[in-house]
Protein backbone atom coordinates (compact mmCIF):
# COMPACT_ATOMS: atom_id res chain seq x y z
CA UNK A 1 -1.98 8.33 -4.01
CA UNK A 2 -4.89 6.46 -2.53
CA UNK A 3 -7.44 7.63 -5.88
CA UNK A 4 -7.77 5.37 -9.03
CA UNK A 5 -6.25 6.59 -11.74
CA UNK A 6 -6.72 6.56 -15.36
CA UNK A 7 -3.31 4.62 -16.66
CA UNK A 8 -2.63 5.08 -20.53
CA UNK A 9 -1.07 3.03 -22.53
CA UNK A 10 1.14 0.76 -21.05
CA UNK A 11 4.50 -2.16 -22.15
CA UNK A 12 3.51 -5.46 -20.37
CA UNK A 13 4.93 -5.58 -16.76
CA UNK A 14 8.36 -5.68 -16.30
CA UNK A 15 10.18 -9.51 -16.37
CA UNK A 16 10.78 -8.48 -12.30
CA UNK A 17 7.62 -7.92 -11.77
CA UNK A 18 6.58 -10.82 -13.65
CA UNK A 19 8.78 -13.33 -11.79
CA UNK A 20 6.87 -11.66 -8.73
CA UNK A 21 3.71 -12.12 -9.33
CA UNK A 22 4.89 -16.18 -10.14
CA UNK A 23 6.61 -16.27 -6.80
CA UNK A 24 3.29 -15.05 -5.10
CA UNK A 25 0.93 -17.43 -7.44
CA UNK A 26 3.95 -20.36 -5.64
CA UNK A 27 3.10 -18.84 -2.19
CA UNK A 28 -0.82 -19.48 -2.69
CA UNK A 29 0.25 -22.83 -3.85
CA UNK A 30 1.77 -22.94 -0.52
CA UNK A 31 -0.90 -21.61 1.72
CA UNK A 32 -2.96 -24.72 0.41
CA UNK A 33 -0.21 -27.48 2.51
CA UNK A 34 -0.54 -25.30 5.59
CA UNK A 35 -2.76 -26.17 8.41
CA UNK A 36 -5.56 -23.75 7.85
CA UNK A 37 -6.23 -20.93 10.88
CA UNK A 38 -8.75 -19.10 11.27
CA UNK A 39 -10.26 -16.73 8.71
CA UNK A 40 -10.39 -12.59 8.90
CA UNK A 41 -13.73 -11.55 10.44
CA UNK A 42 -14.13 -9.29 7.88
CA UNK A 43 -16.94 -5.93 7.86
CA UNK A 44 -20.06 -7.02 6.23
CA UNK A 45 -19.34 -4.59 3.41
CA UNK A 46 -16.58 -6.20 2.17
CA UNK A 47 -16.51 -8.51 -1.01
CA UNK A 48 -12.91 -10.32 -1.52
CA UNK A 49 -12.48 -10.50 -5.26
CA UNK A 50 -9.89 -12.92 -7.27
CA UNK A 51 -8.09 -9.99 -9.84
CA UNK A 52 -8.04 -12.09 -12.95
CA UNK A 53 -11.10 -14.06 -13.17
CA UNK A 54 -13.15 -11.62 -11.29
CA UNK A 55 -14.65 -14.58 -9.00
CA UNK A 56 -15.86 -13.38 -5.09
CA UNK A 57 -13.82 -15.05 -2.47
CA UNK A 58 -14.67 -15.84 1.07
CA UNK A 59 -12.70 -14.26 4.24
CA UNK A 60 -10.63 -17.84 4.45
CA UNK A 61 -9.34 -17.37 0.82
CA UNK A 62 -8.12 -14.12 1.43
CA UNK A 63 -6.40 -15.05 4.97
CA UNK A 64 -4.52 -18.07 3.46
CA UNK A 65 -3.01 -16.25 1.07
CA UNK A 66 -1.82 -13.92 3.11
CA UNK A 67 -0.76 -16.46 5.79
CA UNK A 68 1.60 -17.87 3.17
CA UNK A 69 3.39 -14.62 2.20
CA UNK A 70 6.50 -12.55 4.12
CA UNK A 71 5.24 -9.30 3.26
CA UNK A 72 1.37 -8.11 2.75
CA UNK A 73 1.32 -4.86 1.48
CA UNK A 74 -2.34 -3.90 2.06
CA UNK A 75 -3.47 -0.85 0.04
CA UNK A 76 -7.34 1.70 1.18
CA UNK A 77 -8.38 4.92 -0.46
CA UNK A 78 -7.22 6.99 3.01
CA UNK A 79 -10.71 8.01 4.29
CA UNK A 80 -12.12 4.83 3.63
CA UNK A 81 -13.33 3.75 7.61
CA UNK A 82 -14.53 0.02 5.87
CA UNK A 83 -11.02 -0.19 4.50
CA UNK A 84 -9.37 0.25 8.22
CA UNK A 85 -11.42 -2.40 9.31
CA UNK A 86 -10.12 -4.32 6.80
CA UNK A 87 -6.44 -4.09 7.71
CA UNK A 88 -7.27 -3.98 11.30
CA UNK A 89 -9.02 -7.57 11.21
CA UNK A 90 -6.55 -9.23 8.62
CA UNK A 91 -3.81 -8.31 10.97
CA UNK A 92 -5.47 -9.81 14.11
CA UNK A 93 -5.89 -13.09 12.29
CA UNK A 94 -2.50 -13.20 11.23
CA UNK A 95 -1.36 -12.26 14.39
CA UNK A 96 1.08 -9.80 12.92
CA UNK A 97 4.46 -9.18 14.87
CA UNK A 98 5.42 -6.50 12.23
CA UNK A 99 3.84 -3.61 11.26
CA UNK A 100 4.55 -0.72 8.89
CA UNK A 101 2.52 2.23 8.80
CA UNK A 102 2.73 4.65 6.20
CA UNK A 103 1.80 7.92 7.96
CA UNK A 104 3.58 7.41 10.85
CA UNK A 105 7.15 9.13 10.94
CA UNK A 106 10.35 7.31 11.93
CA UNK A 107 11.22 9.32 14.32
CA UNK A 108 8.36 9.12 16.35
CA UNK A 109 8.90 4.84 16.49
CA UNK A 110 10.81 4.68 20.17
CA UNK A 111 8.35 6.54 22.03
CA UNK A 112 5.35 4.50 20.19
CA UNK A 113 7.29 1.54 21.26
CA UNK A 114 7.51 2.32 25.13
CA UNK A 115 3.68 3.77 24.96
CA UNK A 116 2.47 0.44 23.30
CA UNK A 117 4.54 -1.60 25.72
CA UNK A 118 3.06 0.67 28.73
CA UNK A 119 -0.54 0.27 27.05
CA UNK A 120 -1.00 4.03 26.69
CA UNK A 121 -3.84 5.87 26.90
CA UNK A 122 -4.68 7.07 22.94
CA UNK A 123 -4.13 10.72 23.76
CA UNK A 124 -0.52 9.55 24.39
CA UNK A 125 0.08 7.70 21.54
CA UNK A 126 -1.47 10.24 19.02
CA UNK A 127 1.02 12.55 20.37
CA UNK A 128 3.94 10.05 20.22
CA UNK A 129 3.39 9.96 16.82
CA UNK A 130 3.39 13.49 16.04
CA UNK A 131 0.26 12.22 13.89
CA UNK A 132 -2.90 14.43 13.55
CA UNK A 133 -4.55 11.44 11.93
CA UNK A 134 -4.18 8.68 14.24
CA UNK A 135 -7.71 7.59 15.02
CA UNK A 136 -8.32 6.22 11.95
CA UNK A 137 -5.61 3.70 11.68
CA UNK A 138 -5.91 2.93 15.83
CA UNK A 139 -7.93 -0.32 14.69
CA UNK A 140 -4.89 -1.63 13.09
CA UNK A 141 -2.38 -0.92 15.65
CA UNK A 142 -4.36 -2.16 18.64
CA UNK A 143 -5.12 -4.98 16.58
CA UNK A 144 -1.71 -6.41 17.02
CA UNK A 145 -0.52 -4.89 20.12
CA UNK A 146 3.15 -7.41 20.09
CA UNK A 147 3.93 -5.90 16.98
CA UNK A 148 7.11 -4.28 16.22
CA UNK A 149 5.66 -0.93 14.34
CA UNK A 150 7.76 1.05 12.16
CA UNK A 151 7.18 4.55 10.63
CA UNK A 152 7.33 5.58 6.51
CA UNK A 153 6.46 8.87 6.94
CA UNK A 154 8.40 11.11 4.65
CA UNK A 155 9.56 14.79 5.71
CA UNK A 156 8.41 17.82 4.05
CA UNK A 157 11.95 18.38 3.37
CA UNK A 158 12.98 15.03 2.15
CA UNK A 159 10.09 15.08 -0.30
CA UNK A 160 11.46 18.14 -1.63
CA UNK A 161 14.97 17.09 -2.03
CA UNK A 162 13.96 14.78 -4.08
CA UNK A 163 12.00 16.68 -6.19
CA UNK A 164 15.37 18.95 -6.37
CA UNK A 165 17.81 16.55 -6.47
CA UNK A 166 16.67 13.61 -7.60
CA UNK A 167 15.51 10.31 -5.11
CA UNK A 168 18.57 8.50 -5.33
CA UNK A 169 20.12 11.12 -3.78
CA UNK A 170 17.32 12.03 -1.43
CA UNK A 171 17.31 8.55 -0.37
CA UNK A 172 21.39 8.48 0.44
CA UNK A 173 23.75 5.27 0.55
CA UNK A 174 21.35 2.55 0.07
CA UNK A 175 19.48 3.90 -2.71
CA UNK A 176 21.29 0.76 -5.04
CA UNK A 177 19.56 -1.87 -2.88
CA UNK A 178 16.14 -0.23 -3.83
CA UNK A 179 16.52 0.46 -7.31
CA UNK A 180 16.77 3.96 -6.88
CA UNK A 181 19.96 4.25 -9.31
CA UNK A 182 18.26 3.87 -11.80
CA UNK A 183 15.01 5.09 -13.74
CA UNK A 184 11.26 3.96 -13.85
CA UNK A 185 10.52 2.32 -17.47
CA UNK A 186 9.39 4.84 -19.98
CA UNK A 187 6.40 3.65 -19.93
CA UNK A 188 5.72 3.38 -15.88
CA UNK A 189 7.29 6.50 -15.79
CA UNK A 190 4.75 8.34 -18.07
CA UNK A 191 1.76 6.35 -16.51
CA UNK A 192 2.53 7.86 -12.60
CA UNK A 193 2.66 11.12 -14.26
CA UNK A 194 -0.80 10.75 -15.28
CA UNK A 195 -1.84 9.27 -12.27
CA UNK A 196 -0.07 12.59 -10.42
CA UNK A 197 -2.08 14.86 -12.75
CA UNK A 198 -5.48 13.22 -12.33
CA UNK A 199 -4.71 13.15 -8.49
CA UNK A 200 -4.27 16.27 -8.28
CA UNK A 201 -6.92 17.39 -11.04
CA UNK A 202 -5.23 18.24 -13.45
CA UNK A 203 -4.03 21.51 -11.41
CA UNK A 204 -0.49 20.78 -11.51
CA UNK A 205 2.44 22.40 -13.87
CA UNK A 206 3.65 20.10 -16.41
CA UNK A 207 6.80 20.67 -15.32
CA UNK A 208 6.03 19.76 -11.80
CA UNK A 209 5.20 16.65 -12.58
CA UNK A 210 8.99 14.10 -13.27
CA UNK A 211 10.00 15.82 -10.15
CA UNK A 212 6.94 14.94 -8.37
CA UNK A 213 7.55 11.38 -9.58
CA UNK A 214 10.62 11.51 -7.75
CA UNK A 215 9.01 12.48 -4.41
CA UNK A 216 6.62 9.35 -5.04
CA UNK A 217 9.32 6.84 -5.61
CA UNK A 218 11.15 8.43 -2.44
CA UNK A 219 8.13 7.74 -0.86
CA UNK A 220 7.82 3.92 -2.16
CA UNK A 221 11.44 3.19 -1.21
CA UNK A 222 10.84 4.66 2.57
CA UNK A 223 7.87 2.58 3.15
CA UNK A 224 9.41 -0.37 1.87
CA UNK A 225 12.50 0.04 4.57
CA UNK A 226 9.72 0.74 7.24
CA UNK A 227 8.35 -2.81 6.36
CA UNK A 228 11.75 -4.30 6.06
CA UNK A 229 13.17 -2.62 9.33
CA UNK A 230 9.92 -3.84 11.28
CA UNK A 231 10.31 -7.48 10.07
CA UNK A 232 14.55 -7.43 10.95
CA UNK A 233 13.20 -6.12 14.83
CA UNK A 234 10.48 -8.61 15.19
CA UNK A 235 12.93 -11.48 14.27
CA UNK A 236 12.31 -11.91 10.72
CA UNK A 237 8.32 -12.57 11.38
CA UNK A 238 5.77 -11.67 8.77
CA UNK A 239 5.63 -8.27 8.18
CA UNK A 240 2.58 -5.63 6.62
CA UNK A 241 2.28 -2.61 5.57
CA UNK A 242 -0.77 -0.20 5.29
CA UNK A 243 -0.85 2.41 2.74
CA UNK A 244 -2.38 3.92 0.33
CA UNK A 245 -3.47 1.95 -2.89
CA UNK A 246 -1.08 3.30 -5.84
CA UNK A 247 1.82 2.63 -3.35
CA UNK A 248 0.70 -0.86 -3.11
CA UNK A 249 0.82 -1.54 -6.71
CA UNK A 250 3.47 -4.41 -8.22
CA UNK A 251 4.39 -2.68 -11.43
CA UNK A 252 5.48 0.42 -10.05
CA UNK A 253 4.80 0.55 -5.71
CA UNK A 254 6.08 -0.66 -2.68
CA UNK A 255 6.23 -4.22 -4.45
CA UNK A 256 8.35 -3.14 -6.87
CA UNK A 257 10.85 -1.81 -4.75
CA UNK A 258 10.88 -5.08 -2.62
CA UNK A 259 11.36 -7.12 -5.76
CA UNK A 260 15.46 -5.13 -5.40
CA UNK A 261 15.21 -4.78 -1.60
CA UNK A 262 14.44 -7.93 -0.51
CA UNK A 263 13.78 -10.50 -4.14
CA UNK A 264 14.24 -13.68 -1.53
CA UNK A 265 10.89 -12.96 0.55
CA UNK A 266 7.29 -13.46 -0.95
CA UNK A 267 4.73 -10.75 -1.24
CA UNK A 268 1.16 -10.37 -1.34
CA UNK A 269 -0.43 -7.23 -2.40
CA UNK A 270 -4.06 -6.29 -1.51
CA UNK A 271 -6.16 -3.50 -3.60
CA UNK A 272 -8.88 -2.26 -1.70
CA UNK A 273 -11.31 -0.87 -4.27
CA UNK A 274 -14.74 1.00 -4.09
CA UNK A 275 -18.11 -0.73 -5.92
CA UNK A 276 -18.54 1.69 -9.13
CA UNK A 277 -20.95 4.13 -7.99
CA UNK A 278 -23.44 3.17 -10.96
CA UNK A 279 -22.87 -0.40 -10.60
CA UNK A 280 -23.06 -1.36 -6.90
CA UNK A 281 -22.09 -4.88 -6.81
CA UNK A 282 -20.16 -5.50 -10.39
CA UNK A 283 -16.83 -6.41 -9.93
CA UNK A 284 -15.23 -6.09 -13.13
CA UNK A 285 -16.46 -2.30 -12.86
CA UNK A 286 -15.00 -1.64 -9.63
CA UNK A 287 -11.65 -3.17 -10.55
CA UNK A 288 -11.34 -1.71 -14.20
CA UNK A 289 -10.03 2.23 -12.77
CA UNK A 290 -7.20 0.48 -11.48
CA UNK A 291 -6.41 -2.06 -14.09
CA UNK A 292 -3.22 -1.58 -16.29
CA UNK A 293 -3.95 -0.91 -20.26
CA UNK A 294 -3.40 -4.72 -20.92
CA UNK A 295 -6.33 -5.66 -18.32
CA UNK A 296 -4.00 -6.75 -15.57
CA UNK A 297 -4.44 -5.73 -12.29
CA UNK A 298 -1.27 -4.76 -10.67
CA UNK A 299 -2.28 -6.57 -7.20
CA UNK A 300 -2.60 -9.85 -5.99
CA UNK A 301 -5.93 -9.64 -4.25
CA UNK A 302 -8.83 -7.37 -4.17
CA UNK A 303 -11.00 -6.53 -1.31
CA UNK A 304 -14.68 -3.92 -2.48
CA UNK A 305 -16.48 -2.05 -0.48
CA UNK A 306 -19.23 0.99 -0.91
CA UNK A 307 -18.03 4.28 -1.03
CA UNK A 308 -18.30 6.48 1.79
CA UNK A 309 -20.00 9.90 0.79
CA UNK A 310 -17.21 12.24 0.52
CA UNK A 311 -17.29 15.67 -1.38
CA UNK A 312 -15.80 15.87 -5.06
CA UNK A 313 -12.02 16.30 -4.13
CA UNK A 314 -11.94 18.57 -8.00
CA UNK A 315 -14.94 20.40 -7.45
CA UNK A 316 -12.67 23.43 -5.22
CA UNK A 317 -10.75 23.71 -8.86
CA UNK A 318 -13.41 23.27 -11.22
CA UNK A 319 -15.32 26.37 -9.51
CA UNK A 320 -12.08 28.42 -9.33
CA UNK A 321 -11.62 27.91 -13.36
């Protein structure tokens, strides 16, 4: 879920959600007493943006804030390459010791471990990782090569089981301490539907659609124990996770799941948005697709870059109708 959606209408966010975003406004607060380090040598191409008043940042701003918080969740539209260097040098300045990737399958994390620890050739560790994609995210995980790495990959099956059964049950035992017991809000509930639909364009069943919502929050939950399992092995250090951008939303995302998982640590979640293809350079425009229906953005900070050129990911079903 890396596109931006169109949300409809939407309640306000959720009082959880709420006392998150106040515990991550504390953490900025925070950042401020901290001896500062230095900044994320970010790409040329990218613009850090302020969600709420819209104002550009420098690299500094960005890296403070994120020095101050337990968990960074950092979003990217998947085939982004700007976006991976994004992660990639935010990570290096931190000097991250715990890293959660969300294509990366748990299964594959002991022999990624000994690889990384025998400084592997890439060949090795693309196989490790049973993961056809793995050049594009190497920047990240070389980046921080004394990180603990953990895997949120979700199985084919596990997805589906979800879908059939329901996530809670999906997720087994523990699906309490994520707030898997219970439903999404109406509201939130409805608005990933939407976002499913117009991900998909429009080509889906409306039936498919609650049950695919369960696959997603399966999903959310899994990545969210990937960043949580990677902190508890690197001794409680600051943790991130890379994923895709709807994932990394508070109102309904990773974040949201943390707020049950984990409410004592802070987190800091990062949009990484594309400049409006008509208006290169305006903020507001390239934040509004991902704004909620109240004009919040559900994200801490925001980090815009151009587009690369990539084909119409609809035009395959427009042609067949």
């Amino acid at each position: 879920m890396d596109r931006a959606p169109s949300p409809p209408a939407r309640r306000p966010v959720p009082r959880r959600v709420s006392l998150a975003l106040a515990a991550a406004a504390l953490a900025g607060l925070a950042a401020c007493a901290q001896p500062p380090g230095p900044a994320a040598e970010l790409p040329a191409e990218a613009t850090v943006a302020d969600p709420v008043s819209g104002r550009v940042l420098d690299a500094g701003a960005l890296t403070e804030r994120a020095r101050a918080a337990d968990l960074v969740v950092v979003g990217e539209v998947h085939d982004d390459p700007v976006h991976q260097q994004v992660q990639a040098a935010l990570a290096r300045a931190l000097d991250v010791r715990a890293l959660a990737l969300e294509m990366v399958p748990r299964t594959a994390e002991p022999a990624l471990a000994e690889l990384r620890a025998a400084q592997a050739p890439d060949d090795a560790m693309r196989a490790a990782a049973a993961w056809d994609d793995y050049a594009p995210w190497q920047g990240v995980i070389e980046a921080v090569p004394r990180a603990e790495v953990a895997g949120g990959g979700v199985a084919r099956e596990d997805l589906r089981a979800a879908m059939t059964g329901g996530v809670a049950a999906a997720f087994g035992p523990e699906a309490p301490r994520y707030g898997l017991d219970a439903p999404l809000p109406e509201a939130e509930q409805a608005a990933l539907e939407a976002e499913l639909d117009a991900s998909h364009c429009g080509a889906l069943p409306g039936e498919m659609l609650a049950p695919m919502v369960e696959a997603q929050r399966l999903r959310d939950a899994r990545f969210a124990e990937a960043l949580l399992r990677a902190r508890a092995r690197a001794g409680g250090a600051q943790a991130m996770l890379v994923t895709g951008n709807g994932h990394a939303r508070r109102d309904r995302g990773v974040p949201w799941v943390l707020a049950d998982a984990a409410p004592e640590l802070s987190v800091l979640s990062i949009l990484q948005a594309e400049w409006a293809a008509d208006a290169p350079g305006d903020v507001a425009a390239a934040l509004a697709p991902w704004r909620r229906a109240d004009g919040t953005l559900p994200y801490d900070l925001a980090v815009i870059s151009p587009a690369p050129e990539r084909e119409d990911p609809c035009a395959r079903f427009r042609n067949q109708g």
